[in-house]
C-alpha atoms as a PDB file:
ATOM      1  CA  UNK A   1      -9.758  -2.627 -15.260  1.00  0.00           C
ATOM      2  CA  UNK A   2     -10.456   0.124 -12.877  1.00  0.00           C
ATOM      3  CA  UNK A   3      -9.271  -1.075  -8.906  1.00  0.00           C
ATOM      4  CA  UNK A   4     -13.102  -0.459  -7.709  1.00  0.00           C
ATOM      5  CA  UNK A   5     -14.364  -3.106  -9.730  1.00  0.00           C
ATOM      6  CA  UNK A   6     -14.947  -6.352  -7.110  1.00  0.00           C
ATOM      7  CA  UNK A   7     -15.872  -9.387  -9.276  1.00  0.00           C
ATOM      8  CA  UNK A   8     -16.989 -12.648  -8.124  1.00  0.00           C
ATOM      9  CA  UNK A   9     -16.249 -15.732 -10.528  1.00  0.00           C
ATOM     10  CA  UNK A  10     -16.388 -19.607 -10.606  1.00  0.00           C
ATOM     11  CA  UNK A  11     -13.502 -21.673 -12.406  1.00  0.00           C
ATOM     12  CA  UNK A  12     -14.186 -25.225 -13.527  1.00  0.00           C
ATOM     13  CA  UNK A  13     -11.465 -26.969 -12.821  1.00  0.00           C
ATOM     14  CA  UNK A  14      -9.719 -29.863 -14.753  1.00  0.00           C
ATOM     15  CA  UNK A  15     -10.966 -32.442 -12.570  1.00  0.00           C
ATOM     16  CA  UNK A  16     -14.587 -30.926 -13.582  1.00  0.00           C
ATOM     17  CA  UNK A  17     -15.103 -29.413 -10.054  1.00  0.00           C
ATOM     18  CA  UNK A  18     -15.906 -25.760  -9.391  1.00  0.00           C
ATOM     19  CA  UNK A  19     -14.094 -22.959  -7.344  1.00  0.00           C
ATOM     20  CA  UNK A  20     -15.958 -19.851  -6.525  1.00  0.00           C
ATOM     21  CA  UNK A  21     -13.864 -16.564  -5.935  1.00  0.00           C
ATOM     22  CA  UNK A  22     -13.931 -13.101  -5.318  1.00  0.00           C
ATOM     23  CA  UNK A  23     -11.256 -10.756  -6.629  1.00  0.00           C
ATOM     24  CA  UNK A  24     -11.041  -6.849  -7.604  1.00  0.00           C
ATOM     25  CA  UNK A  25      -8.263  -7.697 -10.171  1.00  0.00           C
ATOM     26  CA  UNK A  26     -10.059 -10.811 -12.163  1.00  0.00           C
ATOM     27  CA  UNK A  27      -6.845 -10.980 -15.066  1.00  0.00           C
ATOM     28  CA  UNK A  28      -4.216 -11.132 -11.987  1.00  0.00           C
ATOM     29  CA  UNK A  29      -6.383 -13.541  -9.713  1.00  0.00           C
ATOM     30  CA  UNK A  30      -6.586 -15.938 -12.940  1.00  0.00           C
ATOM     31  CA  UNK A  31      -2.664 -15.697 -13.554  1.00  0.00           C
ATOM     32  CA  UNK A  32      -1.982 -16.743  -9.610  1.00  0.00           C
ATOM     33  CA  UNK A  33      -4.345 -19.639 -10.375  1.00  0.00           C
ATOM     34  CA  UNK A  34      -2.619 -20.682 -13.101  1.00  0.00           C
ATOM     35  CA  UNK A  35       1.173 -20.311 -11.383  1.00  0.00           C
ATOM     36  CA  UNK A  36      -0.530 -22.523  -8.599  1.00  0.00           C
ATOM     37  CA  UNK A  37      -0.576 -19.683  -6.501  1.00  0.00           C
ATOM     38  CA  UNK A  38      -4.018 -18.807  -6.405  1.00  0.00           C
ATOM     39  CA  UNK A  39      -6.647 -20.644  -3.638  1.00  0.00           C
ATOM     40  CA  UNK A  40      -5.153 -23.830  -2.061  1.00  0.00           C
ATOM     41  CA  UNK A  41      -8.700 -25.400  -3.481  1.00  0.00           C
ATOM     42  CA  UNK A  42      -6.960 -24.715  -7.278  1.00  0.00           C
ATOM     43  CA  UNK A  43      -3.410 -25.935  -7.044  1.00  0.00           C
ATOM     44  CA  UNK A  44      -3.180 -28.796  -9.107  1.00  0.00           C
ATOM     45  CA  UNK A  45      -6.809 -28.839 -10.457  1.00  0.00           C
ATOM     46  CA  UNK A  46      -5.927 -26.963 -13.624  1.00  0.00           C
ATOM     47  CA  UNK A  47      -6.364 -25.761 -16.556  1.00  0.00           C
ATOM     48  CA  UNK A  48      -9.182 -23.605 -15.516  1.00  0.00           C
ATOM     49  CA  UNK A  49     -12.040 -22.309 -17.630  1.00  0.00           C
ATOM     50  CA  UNK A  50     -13.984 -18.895 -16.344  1.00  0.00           C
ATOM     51  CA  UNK A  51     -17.788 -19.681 -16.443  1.00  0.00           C
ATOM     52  CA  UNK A  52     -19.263 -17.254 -14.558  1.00  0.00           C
ATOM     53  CA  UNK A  53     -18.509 -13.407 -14.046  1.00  0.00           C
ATOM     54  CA  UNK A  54     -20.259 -11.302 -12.045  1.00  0.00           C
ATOM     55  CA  UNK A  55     -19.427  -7.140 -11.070  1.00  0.00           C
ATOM     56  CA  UNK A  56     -20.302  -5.379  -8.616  1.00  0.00           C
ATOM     57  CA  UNK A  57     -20.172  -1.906  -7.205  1.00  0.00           C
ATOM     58  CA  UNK A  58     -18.586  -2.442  -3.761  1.00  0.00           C
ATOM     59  CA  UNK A  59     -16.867  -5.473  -1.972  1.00  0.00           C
ATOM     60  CA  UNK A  60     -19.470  -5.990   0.435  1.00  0.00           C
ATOM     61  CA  UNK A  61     -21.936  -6.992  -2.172  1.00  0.00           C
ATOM     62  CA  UNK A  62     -19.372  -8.783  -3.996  1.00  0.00           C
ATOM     63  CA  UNK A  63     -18.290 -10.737  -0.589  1.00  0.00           C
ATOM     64  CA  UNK A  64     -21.998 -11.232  -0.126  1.00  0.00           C
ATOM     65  CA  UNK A  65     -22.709 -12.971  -3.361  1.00  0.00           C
ATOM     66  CA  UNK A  66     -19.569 -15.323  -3.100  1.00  0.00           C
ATOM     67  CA  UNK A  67     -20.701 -16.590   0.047  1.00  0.00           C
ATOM     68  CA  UNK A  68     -24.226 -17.063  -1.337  1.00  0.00           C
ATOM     69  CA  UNK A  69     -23.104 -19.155  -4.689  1.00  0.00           C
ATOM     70  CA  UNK A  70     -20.351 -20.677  -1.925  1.00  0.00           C
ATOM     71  CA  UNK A  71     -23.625 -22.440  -0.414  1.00  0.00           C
ATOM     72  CA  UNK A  72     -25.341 -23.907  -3.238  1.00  0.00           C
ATOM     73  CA  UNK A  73     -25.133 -27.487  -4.468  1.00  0.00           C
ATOM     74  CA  UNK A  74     -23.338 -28.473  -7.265  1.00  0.00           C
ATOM     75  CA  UNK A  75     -26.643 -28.200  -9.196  1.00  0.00           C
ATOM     76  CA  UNK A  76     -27.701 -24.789  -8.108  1.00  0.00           C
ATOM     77  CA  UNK A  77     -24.443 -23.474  -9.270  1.00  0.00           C
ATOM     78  CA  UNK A  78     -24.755 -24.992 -12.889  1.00  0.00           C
ATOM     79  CA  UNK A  79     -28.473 -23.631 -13.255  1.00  0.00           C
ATOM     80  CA  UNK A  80     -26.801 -20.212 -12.168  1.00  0.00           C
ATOM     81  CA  UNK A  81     -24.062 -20.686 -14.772  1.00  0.00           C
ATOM     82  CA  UNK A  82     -26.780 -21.404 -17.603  1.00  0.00           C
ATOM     83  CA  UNK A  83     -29.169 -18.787 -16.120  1.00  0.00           C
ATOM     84  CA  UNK A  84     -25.976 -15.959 -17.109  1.00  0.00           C
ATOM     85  CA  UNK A  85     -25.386 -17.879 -20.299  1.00  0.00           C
ATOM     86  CA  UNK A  86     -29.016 -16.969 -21.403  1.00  0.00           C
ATOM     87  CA  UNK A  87     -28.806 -13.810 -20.474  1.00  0.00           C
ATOM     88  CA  UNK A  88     -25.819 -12.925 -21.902  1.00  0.00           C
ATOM     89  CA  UNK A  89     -26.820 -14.638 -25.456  1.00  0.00           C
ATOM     90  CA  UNK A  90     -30.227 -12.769 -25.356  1.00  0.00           C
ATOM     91  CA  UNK A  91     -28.138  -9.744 -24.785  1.00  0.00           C
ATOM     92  CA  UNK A  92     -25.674 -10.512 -27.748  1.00  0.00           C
ATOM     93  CA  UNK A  93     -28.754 -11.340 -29.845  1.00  0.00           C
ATOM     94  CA  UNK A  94     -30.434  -8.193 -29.202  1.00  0.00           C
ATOM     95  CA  UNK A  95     -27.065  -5.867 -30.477  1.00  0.00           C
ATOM     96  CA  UNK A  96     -27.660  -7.189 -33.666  1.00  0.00           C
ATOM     97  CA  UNK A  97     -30.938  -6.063 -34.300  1.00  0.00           C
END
């Protein structure tokens, strides 16, 4: 993963909450999670599941977008979790034609 790559993410959590993040090392981020060392939000609430993934050229926009999903309701964040699914499975589905 190259170091200019600034990712923002949401976890659900083992107590079915989510945590949105920001990291530029997604892999590393997910380990300190995991070891309880990640956001005081995740200690405790694990195992974690990755449901959303977005990249983005620079940390500012990255930043920007975390604090934007960071404001929505429970709800909106869901419909922007099944929003990427779609896209992603329409992308999948279009490789193998």
């Amino acid at each position: 993963m190259e170091e200019n790559e600034h990712t923002v993410y949401i976890l659900k959590c083992g107590d079915n909450s989510l945590y949105t993040g920001y990291t530029n090392d997604l892999e590393k981020r997910l380990a300190m999670h995991n070891e309880g060392k990640g956001a005081k939000y995740t200690r405790g609430r694990g195992p974690f599941q990755v449901v959303f993934v977005e990249r983005y050229p620079t940390k500012e926009e990255a930043l920007k977008k975390e604090y934007q999903i960071k404001q929505f309701s429970r709800k909106e964040k869901f419909q922007l979790i099944r929003d990427k699914l779609k896209e992603v499975m329409q992308y999948e589905s279009s490789k193998e034609l």
